[in-house]
N, C-alpha and C. Protein backbone atom coordinates (compact mmCIF):
# COMPACT_ATOMS: atom_id res chain seq x y z
N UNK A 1 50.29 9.05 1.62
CA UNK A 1 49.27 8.12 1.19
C UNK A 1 48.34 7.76 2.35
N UNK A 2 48.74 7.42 3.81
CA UNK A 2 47.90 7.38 4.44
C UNK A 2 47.28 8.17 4.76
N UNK A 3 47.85 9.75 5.23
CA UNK A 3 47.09 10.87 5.12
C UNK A 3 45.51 10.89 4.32
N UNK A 4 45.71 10.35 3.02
CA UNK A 4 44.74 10.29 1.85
C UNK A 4 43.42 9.32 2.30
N UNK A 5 43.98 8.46 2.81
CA UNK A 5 43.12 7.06 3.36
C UNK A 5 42.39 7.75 4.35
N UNK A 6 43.07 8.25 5.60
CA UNK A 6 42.50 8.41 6.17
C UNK A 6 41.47 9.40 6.39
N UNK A 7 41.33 10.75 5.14
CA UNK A 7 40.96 11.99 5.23
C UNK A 7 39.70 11.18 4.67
N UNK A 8 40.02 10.33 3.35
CA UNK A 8 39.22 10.17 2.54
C UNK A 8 37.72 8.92 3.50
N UNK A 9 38.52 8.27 4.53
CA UNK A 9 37.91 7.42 5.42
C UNK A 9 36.53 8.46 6.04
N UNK A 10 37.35 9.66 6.32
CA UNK A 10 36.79 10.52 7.20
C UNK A 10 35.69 11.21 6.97
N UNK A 11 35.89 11.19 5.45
CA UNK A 11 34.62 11.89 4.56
C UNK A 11 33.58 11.00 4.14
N UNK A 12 34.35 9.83 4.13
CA UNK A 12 33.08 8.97 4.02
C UNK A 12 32.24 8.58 5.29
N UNK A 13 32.72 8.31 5.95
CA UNK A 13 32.05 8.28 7.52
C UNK A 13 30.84 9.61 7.56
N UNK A 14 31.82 10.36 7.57
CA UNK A 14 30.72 11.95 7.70
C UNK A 14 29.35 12.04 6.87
N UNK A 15 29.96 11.87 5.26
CA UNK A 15 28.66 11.68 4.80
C UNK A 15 27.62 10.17 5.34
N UNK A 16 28.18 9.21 5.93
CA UNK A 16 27.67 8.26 6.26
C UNK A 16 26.62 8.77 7.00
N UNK A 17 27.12 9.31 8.13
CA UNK A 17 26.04 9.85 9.11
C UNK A 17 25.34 10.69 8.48
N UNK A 18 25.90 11.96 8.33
CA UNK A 18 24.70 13.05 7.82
C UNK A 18 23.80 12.68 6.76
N UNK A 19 23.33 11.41 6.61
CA UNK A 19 22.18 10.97 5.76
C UNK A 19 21.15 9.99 6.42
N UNK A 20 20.82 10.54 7.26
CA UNK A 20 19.48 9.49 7.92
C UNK A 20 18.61 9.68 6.92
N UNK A 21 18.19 10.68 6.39
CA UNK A 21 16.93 10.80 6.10
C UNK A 21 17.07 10.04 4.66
N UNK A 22 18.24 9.63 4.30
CA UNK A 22 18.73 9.04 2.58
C UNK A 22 18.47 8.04 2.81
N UNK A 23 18.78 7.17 3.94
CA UNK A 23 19.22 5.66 4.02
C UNK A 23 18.16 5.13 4.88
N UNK A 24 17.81 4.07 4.30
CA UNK A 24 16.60 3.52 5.18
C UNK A 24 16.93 2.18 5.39
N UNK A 25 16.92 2.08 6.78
CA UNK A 25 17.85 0.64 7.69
C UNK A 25 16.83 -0.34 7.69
N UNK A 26 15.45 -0.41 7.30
CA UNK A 26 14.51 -1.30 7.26
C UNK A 26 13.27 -0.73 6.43
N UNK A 27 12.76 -2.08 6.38
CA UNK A 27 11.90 -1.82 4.91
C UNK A 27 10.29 -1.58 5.82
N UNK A 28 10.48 -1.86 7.22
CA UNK A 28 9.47 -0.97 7.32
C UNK A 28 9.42 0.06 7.95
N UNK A 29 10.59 0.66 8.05
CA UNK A 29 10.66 2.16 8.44
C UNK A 29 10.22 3.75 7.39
N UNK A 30 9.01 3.80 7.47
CA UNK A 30 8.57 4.90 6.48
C UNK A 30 8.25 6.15 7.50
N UNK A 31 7.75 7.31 6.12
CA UNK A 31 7.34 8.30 7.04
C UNK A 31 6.32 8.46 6.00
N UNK A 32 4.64 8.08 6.48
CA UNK A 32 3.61 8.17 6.19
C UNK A 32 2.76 9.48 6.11
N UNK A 33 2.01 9.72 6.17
CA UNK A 33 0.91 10.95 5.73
C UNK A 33 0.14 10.17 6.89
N UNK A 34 -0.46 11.37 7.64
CA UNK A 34 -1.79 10.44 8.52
C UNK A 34 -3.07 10.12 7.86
N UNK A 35 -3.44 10.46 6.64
CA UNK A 35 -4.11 9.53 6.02
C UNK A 35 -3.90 8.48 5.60
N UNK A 36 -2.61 7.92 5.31
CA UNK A 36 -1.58 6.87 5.23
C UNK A 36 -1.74 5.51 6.11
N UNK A 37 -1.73 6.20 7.54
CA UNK A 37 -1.47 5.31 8.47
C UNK A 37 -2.96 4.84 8.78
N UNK A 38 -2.55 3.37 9.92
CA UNK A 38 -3.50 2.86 10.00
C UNK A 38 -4.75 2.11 9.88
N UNK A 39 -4.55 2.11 8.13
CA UNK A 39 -5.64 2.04 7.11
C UNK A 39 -6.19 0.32 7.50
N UNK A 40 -6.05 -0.68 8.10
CA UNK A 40 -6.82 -1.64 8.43
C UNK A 40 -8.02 -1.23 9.84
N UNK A 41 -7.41 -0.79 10.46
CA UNK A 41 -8.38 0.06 11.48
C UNK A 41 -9.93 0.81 10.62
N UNK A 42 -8.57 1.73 9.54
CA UNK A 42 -9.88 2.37 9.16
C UNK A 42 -11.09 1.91 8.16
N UNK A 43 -10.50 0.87 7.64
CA UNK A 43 -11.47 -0.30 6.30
C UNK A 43 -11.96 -1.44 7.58
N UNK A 44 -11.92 -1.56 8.50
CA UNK A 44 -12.49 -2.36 9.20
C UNK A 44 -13.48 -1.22 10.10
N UNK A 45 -13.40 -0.05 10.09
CA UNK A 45 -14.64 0.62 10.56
C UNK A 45 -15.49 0.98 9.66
N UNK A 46 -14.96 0.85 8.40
CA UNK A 46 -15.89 1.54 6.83
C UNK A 46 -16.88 -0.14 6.75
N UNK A 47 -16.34 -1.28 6.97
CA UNK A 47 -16.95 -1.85 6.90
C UNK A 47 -18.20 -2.22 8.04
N UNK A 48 -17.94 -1.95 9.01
CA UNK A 48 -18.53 -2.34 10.45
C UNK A 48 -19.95 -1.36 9.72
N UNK A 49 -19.55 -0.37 9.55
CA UNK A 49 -20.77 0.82 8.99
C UNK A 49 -21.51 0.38 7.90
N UNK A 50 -21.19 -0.61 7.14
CA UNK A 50 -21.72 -1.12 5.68
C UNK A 50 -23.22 -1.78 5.68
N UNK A 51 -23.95 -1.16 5.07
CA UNK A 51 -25.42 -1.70 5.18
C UNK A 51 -25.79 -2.73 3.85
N UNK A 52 -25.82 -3.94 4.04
CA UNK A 52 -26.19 -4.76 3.04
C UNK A 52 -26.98 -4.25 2.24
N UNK A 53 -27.46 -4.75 0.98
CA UNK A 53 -28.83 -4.59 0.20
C UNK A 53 -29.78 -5.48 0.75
N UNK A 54 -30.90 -5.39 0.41
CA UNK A 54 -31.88 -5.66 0.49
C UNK A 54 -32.10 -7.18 0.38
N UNK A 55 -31.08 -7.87 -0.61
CA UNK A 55 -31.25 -9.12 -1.36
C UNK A 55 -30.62 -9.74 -0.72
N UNK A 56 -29.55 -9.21 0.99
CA UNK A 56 -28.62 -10.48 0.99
C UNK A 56 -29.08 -10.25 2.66
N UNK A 57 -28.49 -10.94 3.56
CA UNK A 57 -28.76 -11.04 4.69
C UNK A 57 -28.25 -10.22 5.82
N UNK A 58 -28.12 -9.99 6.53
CA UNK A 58 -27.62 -8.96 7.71
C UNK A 58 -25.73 -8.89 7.87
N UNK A 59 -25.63 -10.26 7.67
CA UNK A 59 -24.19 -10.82 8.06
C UNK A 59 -23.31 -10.96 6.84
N UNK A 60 -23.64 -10.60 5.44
CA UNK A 60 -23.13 -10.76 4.22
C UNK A 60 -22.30 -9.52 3.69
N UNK A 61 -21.38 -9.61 3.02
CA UNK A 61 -20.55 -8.47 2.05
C UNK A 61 -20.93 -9.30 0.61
N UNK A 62 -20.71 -8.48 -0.14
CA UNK A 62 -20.18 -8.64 -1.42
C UNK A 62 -18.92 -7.85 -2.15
N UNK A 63 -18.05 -9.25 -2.45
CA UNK A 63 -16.82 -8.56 -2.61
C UNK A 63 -15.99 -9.20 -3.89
N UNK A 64 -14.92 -8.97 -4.64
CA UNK A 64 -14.58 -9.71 -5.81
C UNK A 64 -12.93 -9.79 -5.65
N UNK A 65 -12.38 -10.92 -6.10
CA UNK A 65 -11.41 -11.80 -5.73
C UNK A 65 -11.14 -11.98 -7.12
N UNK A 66 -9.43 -11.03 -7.49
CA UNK A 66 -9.16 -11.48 -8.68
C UNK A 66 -7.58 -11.63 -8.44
N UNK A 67 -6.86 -12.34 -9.60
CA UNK A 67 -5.90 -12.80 -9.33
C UNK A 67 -5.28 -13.08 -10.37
N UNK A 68 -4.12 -12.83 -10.91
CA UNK A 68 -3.21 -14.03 -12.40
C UNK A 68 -3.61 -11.72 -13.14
N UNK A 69 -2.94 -11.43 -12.69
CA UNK A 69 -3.17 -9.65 -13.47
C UNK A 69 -1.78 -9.86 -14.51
N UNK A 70 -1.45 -10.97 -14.98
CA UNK A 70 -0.31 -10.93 -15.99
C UNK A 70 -0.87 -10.10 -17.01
N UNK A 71 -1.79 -9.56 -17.57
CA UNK A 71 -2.18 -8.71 -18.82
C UNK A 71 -1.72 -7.28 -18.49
N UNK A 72 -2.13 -6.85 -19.75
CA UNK A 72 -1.83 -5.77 -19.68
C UNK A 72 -2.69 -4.31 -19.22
N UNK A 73 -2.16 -3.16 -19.15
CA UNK A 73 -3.21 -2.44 -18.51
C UNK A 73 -4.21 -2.01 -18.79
N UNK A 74 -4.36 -2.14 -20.13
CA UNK A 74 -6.02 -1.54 -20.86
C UNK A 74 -6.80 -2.81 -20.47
N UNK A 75 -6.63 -3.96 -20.66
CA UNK A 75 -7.69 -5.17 -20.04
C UNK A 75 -7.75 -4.81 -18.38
N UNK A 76 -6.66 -4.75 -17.94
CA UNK A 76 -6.61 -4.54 -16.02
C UNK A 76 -7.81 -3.53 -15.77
N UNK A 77 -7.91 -1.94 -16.13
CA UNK A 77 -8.91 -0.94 -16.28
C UNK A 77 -10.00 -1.95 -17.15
N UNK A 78 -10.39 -2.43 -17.93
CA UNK A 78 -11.34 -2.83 -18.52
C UNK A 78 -12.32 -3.80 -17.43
N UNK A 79 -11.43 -4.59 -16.29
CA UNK A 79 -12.04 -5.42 -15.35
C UNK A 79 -12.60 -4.46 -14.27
N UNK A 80 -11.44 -3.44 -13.64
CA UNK A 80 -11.89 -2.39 -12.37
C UNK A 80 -13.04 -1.85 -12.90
N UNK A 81 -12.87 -1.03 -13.99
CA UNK A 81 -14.00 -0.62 -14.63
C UNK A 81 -15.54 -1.08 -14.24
N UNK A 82 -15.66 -2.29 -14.57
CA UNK A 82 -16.56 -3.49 -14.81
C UNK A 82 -16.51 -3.45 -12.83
N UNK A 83 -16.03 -3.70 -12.27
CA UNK A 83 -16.37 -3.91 -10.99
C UNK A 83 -17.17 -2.86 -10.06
N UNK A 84 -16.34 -1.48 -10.49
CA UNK A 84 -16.51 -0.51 -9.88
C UNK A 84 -18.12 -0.05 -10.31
N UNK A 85 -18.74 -0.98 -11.47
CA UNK A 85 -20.20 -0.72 -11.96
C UNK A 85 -20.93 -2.02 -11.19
N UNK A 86 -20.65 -2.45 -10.62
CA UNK A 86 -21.39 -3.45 -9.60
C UNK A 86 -22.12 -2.73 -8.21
N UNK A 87 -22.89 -2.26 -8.45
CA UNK A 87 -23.53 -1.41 -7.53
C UNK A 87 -23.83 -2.18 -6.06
N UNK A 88 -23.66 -3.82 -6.22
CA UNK A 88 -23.55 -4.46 -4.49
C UNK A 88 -22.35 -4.61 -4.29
N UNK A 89 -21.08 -4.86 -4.74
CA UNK A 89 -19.71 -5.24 -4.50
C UNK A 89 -19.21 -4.06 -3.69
N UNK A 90 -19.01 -4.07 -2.48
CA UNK A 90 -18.34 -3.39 -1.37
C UNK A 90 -16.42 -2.70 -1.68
N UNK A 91 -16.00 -4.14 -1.93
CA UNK A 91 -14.76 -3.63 -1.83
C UNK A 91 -13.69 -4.96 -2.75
N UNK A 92 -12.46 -4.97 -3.57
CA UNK A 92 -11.81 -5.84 -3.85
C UNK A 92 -10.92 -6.30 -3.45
N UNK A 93 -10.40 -7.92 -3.76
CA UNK A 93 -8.88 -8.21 -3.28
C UNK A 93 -8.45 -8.35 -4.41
N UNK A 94 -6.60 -8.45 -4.77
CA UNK A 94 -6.30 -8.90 -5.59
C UNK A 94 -5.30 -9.42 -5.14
N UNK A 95 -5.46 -10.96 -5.82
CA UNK A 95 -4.55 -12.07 -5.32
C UNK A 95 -3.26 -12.27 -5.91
């Protein structure tokens, strides 16, 4: 019986280790795509590049702030939709 314990100890250990790539010890340990990474760097240079319209001032964005997405997904697409046809709105948050 101990024999059993211990073989069976042994196999579990083993597979323990031989699974790094299974087990992930923190939630922010990923393995990204390099288009992946970085992405505040890179939306803070897309913006630095952003040329207002005409109608607003040098120092202005236009941007849309939505929040409470308890519905469902044909209304959710029905709003992006609707945003993504705002020809000054830069970019969205959702709260």
């Amino acid at each position: 019986m101990k024999k059993y314990l211990l073989l069976s100890g042994a196999i579990a250990l083993a597979i323990l280790v031989s699974c790094d790539k299974m087990l992930q010890f923190s939630p922010f340990v990923t393995d990204l795509a390099s288009d992946e990474q970085n992405l505040t760097s890179k939306n803070r240079d897309l913006l630095a590049k952003y040329k207002p319209a005409a109608k607003a001032g040098p120092d202005s964005i236009d941007f849309a702030f939505f929040t409470d997405v308890h519905f469902d997904y044909k209304a959710l697409r029905k709003v992006v939709n609707r945003m993504n046809n705002m020809p000054d709105m830069q970019f969205a948050v959702c709260g």
